[in-house]
PDB file of N, CA and C in Angstrom:
ATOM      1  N   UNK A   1      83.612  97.797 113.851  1.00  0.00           N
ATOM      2  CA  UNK A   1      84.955  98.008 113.310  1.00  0.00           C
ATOM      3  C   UNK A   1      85.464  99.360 113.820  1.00  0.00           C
ATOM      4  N   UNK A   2      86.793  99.072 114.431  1.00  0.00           N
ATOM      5  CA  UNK A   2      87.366 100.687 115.592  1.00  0.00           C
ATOM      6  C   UNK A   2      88.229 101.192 113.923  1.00  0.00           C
ATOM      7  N   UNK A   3      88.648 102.757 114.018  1.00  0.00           N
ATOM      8  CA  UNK A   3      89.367 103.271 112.736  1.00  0.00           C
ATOM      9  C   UNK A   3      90.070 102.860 112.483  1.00  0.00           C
ATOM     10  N   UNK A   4      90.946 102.359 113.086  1.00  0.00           N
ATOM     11  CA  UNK A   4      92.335 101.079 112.610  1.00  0.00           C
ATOM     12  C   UNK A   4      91.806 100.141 111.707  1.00  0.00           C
ATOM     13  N   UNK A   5      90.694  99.652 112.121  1.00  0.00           N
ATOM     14  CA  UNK A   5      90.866  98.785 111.114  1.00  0.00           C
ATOM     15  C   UNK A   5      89.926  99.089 109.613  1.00  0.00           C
ATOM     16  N   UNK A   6      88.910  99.954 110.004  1.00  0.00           N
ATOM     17  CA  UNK A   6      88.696 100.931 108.918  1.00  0.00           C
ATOM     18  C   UNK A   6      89.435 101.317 107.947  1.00  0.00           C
ATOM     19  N   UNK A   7      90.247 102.126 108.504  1.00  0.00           N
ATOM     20  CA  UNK A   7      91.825 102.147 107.683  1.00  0.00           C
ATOM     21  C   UNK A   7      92.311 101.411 107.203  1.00  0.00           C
ATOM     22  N   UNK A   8      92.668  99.670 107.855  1.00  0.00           N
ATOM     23  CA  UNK A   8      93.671  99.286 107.483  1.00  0.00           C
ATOM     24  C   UNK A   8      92.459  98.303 105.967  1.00  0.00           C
ATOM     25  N   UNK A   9      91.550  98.137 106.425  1.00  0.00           N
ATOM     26  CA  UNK A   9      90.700  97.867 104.907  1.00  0.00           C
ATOM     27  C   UNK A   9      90.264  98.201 104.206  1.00  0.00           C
ATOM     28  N   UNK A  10      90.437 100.066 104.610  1.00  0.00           N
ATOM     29  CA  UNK A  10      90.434 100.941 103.335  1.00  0.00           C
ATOM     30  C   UNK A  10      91.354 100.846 102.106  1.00  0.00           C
ATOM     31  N   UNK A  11      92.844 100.299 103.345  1.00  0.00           N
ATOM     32  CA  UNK A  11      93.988 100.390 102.600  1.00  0.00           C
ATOM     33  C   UNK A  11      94.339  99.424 101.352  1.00  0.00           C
ATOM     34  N   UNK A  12      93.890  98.432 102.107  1.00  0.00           N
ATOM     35  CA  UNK A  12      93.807  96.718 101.398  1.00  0.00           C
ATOM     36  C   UNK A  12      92.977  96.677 100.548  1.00  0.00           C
ATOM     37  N   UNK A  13      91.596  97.943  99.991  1.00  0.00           N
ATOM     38  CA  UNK A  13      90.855  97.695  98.376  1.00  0.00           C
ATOM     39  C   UNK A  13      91.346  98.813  98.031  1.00  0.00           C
ATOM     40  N   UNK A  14      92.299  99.279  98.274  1.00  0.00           N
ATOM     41  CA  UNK A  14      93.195 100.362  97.362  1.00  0.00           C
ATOM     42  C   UNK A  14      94.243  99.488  96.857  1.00  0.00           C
ATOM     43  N   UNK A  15      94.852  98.766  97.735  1.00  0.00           N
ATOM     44  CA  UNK A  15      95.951  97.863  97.275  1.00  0.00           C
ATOM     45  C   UNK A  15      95.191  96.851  96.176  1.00  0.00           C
ATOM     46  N   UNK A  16      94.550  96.161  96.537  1.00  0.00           N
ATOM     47  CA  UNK A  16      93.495  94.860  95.710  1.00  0.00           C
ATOM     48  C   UNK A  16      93.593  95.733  94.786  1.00  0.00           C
ATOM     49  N   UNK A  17      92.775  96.808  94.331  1.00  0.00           N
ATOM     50  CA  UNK A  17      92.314  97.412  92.924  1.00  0.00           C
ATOM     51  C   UNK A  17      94.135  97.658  92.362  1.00  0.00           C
ATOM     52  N   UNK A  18      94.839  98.023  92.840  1.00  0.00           N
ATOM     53  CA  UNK A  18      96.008  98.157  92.408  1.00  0.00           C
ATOM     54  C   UNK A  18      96.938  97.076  91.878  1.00  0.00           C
ATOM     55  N   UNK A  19      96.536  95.717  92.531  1.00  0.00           N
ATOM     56  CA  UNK A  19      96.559  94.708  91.776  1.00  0.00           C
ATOM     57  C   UNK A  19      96.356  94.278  90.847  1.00  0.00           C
ATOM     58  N   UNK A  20      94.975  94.257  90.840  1.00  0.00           N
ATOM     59  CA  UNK A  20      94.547  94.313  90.448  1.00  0.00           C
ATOM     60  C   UNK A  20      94.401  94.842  88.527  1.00  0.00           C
ATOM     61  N   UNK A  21      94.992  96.164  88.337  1.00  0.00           N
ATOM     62  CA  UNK A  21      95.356  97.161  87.526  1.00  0.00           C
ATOM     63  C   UNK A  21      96.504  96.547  86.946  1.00  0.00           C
ATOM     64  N   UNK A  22      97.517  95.982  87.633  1.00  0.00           N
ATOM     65  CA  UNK A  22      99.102  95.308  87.312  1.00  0.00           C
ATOM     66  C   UNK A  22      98.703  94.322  86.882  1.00  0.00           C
ATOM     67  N   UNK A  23      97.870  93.231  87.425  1.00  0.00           N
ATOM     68  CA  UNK A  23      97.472  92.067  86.672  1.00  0.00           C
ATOM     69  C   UNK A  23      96.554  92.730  84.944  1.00  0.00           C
ATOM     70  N   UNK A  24      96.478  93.480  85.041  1.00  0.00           N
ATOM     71  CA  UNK A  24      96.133  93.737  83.663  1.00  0.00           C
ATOM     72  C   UNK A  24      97.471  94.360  82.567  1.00  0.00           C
ATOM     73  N   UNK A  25      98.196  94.241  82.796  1.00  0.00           N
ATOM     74  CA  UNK A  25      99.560  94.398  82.347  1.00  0.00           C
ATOM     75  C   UNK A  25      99.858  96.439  82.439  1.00  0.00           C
ATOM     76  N   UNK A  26      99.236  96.936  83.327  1.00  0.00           N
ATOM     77  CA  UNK A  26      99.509  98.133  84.050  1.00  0.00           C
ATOM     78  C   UNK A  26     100.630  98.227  84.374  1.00  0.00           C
ATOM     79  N   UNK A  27     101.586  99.338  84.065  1.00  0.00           N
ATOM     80  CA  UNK A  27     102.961  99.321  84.598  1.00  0.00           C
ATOM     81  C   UNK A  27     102.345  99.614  86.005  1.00  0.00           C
ATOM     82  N   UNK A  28     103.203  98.838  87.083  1.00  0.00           N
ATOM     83  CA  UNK A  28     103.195  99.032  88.429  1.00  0.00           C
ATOM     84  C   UNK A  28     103.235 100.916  88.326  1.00  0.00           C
ATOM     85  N   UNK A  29     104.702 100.964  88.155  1.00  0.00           N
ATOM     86  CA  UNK A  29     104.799 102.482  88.495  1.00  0.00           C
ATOM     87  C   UNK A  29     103.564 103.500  88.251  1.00  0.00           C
ATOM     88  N   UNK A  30     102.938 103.305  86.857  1.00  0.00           N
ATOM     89  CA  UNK A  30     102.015 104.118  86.668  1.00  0.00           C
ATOM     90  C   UNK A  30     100.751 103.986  87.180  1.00  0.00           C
ATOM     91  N   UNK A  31     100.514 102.673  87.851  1.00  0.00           N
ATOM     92  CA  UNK A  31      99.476 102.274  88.813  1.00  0.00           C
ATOM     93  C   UNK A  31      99.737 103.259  90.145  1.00  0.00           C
ATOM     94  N   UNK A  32     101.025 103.584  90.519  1.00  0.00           N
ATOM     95  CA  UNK A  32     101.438 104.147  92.004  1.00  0.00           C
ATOM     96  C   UNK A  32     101.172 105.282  91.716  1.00  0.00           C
ATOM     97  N   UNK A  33     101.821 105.890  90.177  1.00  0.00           N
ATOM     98  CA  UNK A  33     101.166 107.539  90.090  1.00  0.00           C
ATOM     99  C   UNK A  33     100.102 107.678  90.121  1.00  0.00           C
ATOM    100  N   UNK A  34      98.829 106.942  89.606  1.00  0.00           N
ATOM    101  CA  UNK A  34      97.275 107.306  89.621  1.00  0.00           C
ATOM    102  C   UNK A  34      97.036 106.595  90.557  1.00  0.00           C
ATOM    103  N   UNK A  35      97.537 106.095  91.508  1.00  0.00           N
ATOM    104  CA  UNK A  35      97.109 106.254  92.839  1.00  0.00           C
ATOM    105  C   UNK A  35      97.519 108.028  93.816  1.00  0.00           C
ATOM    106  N   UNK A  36      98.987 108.244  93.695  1.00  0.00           N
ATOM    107  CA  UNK A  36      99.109 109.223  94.316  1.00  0.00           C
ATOM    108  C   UNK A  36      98.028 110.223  93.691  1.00  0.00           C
ATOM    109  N   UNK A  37      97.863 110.490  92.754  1.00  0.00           N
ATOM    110  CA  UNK A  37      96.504 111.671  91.692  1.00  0.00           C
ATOM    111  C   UNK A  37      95.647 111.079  92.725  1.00  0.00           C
ATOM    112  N   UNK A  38      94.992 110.271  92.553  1.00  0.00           N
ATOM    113  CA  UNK A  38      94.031 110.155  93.136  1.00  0.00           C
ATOM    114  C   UNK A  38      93.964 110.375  94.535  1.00  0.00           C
ATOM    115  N   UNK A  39      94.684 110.138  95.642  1.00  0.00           N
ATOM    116  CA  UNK A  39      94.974 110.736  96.818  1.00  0.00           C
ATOM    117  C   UNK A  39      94.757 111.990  96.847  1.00  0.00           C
ATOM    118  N   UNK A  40      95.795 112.913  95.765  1.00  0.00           N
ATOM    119  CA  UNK A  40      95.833 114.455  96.221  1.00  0.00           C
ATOM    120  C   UNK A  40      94.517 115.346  95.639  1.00  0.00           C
ATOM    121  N   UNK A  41      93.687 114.605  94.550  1.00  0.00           N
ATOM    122  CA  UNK A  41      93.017 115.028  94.464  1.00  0.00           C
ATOM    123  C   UNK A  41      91.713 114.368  95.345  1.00  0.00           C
ATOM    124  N   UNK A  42      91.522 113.755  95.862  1.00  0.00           N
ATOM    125  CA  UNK A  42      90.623 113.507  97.067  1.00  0.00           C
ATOM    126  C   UNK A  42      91.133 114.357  98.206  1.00  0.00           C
ATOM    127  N   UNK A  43      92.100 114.430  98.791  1.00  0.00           N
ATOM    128  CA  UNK A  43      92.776 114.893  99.893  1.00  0.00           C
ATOM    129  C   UNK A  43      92.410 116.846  99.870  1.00  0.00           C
ATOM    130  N   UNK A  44      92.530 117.049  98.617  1.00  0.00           N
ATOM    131  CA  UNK A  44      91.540 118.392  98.253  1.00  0.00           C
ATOM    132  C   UNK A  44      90.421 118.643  98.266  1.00  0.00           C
ATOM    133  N   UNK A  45      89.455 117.718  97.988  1.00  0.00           N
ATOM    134  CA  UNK A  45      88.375 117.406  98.293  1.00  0.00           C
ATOM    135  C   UNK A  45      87.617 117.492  99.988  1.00  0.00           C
ATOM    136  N   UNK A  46      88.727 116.175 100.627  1.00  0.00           N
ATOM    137  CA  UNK A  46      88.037 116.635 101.933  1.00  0.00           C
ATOM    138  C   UNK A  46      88.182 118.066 102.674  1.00  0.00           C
ATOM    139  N   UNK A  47      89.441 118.565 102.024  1.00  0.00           N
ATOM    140  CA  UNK A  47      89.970 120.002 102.538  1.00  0.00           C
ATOM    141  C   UNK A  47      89.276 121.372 102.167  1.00  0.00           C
ATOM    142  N   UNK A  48      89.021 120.569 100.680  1.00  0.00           N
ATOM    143  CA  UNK A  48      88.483 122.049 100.055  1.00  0.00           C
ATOM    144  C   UNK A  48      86.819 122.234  99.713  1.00  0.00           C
ATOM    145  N   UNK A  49      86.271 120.855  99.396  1.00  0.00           N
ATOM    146  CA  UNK A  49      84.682 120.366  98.612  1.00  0.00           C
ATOM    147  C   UNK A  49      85.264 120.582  97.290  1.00  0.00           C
ATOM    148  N   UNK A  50      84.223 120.185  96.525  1.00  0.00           N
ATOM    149  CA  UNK A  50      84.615 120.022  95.125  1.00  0.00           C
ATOM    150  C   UNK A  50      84.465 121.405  94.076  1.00  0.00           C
ATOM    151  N   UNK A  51      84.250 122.182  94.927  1.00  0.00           N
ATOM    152  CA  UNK A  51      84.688 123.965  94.338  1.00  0.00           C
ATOM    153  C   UNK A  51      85.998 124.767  94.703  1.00  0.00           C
ATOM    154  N   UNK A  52      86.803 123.793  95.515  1.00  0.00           N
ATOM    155  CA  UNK A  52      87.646 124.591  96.337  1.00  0.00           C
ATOM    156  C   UNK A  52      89.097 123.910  96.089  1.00  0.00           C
ATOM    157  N   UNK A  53      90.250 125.023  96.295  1.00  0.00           N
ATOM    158  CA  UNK A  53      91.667 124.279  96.125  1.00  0.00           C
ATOM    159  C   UNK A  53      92.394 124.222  97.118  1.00  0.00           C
ATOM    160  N   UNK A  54      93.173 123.948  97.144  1.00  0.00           N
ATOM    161  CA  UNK A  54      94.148 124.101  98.930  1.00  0.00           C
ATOM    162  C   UNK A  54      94.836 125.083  97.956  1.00  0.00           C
ATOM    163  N   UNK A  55      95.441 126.010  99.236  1.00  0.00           N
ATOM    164  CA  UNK A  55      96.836 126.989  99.041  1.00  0.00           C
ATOM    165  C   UNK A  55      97.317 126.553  99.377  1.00  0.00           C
ATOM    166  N   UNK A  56      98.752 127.265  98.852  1.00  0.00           N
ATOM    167  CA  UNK A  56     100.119 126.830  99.355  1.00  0.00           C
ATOM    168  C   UNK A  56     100.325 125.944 100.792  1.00  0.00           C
ATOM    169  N   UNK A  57     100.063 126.639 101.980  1.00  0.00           N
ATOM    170  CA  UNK A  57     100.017 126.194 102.953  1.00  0.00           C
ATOM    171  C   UNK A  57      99.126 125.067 102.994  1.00  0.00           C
ATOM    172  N   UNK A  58      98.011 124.786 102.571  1.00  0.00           N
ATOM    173  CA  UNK A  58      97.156 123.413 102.301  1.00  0.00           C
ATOM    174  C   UNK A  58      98.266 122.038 101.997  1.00  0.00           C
ATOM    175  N   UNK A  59      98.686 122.946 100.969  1.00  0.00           N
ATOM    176  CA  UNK A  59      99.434 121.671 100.093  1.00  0.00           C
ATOM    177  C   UNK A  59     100.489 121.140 101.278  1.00  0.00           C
ATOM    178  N   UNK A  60     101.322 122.167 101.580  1.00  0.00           N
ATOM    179  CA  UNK A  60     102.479 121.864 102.793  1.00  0.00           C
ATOM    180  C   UNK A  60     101.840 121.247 103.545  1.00  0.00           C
ATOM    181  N   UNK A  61     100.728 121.057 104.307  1.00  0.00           N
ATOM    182  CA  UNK A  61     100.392 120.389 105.083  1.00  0.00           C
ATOM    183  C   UNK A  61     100.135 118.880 104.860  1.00  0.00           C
ATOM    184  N   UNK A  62      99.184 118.906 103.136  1.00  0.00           N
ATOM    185  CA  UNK A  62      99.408 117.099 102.898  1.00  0.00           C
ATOM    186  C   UNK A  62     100.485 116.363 102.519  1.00  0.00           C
ATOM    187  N   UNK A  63     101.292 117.587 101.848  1.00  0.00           N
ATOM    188  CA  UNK A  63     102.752 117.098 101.681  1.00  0.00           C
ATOM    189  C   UNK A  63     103.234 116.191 103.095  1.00  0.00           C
ATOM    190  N   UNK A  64     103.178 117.216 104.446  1.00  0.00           N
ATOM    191  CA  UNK A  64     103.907 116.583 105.393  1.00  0.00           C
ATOM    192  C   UNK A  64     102.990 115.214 106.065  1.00  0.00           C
ATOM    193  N   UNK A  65     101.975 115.212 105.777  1.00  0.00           N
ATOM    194  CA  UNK A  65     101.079 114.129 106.373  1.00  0.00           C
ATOM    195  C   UNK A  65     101.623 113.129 105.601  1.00  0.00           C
ATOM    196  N   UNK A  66     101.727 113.407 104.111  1.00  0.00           N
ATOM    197  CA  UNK A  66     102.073 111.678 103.087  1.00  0.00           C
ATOM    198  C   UNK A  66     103.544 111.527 103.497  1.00  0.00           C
ATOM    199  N   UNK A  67     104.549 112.491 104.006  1.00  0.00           N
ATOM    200  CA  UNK A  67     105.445 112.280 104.157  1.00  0.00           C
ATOM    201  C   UNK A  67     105.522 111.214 105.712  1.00  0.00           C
ATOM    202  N   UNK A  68     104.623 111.587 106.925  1.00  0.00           N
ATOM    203  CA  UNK A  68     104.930 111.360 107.906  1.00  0.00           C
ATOM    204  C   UNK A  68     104.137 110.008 108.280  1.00  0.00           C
ATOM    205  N   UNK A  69     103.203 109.721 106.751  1.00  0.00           N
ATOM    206  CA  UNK A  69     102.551 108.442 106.750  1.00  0.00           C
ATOM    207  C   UNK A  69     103.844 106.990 106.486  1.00  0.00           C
ATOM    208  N   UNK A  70     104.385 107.688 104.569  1.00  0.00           N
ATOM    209  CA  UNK A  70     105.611 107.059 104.370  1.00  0.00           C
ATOM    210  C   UNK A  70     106.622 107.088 105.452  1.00  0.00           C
ATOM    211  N   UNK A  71     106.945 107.501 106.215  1.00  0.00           N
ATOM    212  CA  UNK A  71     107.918 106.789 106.850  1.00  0.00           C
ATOM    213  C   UNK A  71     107.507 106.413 108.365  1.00  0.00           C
ATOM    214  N   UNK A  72     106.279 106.357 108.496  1.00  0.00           N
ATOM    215  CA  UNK A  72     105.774 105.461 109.271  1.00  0.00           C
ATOM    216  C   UNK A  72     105.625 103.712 108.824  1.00  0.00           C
ATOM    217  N   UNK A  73     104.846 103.805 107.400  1.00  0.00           N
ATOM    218  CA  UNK A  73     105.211 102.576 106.969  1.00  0.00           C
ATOM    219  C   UNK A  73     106.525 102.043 106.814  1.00  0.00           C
ATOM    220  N   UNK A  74     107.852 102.603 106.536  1.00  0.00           N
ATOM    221  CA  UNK A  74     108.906 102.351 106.622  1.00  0.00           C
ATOM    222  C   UNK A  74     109.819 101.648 107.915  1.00  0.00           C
ATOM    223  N   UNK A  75     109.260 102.792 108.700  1.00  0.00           N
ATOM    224  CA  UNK A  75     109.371 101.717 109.579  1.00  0.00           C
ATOM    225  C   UNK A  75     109.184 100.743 110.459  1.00  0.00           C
ATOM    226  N   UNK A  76     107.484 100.509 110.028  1.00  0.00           N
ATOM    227  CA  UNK A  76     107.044  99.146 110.260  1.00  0.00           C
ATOM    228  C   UNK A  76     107.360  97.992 109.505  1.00  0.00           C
ATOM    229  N   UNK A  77     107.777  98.151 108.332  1.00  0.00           N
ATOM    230  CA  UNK A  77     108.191  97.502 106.911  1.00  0.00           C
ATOM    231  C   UNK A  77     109.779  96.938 107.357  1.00  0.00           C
ATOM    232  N   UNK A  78     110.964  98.003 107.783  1.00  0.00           N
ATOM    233  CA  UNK A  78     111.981  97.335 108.563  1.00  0.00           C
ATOM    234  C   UNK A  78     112.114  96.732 109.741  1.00  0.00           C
ATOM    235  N   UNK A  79     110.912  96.963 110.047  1.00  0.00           N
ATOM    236  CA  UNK A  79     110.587  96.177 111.731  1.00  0.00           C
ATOM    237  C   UNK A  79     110.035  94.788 111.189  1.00  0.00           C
ATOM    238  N   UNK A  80     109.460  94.407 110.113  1.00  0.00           N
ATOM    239  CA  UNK A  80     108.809  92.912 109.628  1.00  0.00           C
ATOM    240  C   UNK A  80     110.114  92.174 108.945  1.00  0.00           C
ATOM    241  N   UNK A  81     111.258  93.429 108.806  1.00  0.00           N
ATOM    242  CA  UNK A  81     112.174  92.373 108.146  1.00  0.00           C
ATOM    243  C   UNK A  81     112.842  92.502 108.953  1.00  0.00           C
ATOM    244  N   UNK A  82     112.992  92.724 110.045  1.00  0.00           N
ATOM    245  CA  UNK A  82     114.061  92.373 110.851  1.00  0.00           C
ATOM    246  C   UNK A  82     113.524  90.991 111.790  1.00  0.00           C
ATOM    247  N   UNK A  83     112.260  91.162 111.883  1.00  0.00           N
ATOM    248  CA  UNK A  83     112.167  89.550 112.805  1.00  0.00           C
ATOM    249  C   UNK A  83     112.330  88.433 111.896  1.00  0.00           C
ATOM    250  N   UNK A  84     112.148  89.169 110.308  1.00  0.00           N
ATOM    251  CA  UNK A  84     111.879  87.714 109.081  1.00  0.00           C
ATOM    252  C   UNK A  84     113.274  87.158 109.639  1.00  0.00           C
ATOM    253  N   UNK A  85     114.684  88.149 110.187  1.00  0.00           N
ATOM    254  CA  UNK A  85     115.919  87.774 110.094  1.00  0.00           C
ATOM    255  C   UNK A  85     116.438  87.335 111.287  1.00  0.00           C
ATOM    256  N   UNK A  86     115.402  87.535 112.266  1.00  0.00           N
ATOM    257  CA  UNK A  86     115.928  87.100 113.529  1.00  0.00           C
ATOM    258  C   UNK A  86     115.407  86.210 114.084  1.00  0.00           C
TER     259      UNK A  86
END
Protein backbone atom coordinates (compact mmCIF):
# COMPACT_ATOMS: atom_id res chain seq x y z
CA UNK A 1 0.00 0.00 0.00
CA UNK A 2 1.85 3.51 -1.57
CA UNK A 3 0.77 6.76 1.09
CA UNK A 4 -2.17 7.67 -0.96
CA UNK A 5 -3.77 5.11 -0.22
CA UNK A 6 -2.65 4.85 3.36
CA UNK A 7 -4.18 8.06 3.67
CA UNK A 8 -7.02 7.68 1.81
CA UNK A 9 -7.97 4.54 4.41
CA UNK A 10 -6.85 6.33 7.16
CA UNK A 11 -9.40 8.74 6.10
CA UNK A 12 -12.34 6.30 5.48
CA UNK A 13 -12.06 4.71 9.51
CA UNK A 14 -12.16 8.23 10.60
CA UNK A 15 -15.15 8.77 8.46
CA UNK A 16 -16.75 5.01 9.33
CA UNK A 17 -16.22 5.78 13.17
CA UNK A 18 -17.90 9.12 12.47
CA UNK A 19 -20.72 7.37 11.21
CA UNK A 20 -20.76 5.60 12.88
CA UNK A 21 -21.12 8.10 16.19
CA UNK A 22 -24.28 9.82 14.05
CA UNK A 23 -25.89 6.52 13.75
CA UNK A 24 -25.97 6.61 17.44
CA UNK A 25 -28.05 9.71 17.44
CA UNK A 26 -24.66 12.00 17.78
CA UNK A 27 -25.30 15.41 16.51
CA UNK A 28 -23.31 15.32 13.22
CA UNK A 29 -21.90 18.74 14.09
CA UNK A 30 -20.58 17.68 17.39
CA UNK A 31 -19.19 14.49 15.84
CA UNK A 32 -17.09 17.12 13.35
CA UNK A 33 -15.96 19.11 16.52
CA UNK A 34 -14.45 15.97 18.32
CA UNK A 35 -13.11 15.10 15.33
CA UNK A 36 -11.36 18.49 14.70
CA UNK A 37 -10.09 18.09 18.93
CA UNK A 38 -8.94 15.19 18.06
CA UNK A 39 -6.85 16.20 15.00
CA UNK A 40 -5.30 19.24 16.81
CA UNK A 41 -4.58 17.47 19.59
CA UNK A 42 -2.79 14.59 17.76
CA UNK A 43 -1.31 17.07 15.27
CA UNK A 44 0.53 18.37 18.65
CA UNK A 45 1.51 15.30 19.42
CA UNK A 46 3.37 14.47 16.29
CA UNK A 47 4.88 18.08 16.56
CA UNK A 48 5.43 18.29 20.05
CA UNK A 49 5.40 14.32 21.95
CA UNK A 50 3.13 14.13 24.62
CA UNK A 51 5.10 16.71 26.99
CA UNK A 52 5.22 19.34 24.51
CA UNK A 53 2.89 22.26 22.95
CA UNK A 54 3.22 23.99 19.65
CA UNK A 55 3.76 27.90 19.80
CA UNK A 56 2.21 30.33 18.18
CA UNK A 57 4.02 29.76 15.05
CA UNK A 58 3.30 25.80 15.45
CA UNK A 59 -0.24 26.51 15.54
CA UNK A 60 -0.03 28.92 12.26
CA UNK A 61 1.45 26.32 10.59
CA UNK A 62 -1.43 23.52 11.25
CA UNK A 63 -3.82 26.13 10.90
CA UNK A 64 -2.50 26.61 7.24
CA UNK A 65 -2.05 22.85 6.47
CA UNK A 66 -6.05 22.14 7.60
CA UNK A 67 -6.71 25.10 5.69
CA UNK A 68 -4.79 24.03 2.47
CA UNK A 69 -6.13 20.37 3.02
CA UNK A 70 -9.95 21.91 3.10
CA UNK A 71 -9.78 23.46 0.09
CA UNK A 72 -8.10 20.91 -1.61
CA UNK A 73 -11.01 18.69 -0.84
CA UNK A 74 -13.20 21.41 -2.12
CA UNK A 75 -12.06 21.30 -4.96
CA UNK A 76 -12.11 17.86 -5.74
CA UNK A 77 -15.72 17.78 -4.25
CA UNK A 78 -16.72 20.56 -7.14
CA UNK A 79 -14.86 18.67 -9.65
CA UNK A 80 -17.29 15.28 -8.74
CA UNK A 81 -20.19 17.57 -9.12
CA UNK A 82 -19.51 18.97 -12.03
CA UNK A 83 -19.17 15.66 -14.12
CA UNK A 84 -22.41 14.36 -11.84
CA UNK A 85 -23.78 17.50 -14.22
CA UNK A 86 -22.15 17.00 -17.28
Amino acid sequence: MNEQEKHRYCTNKFIELANQLKDEKIDPTLVSGALMTASGIYATFVAAGNEGALEPSGVDKVVALYRRTLEHHQEVKKGQLEQVKG
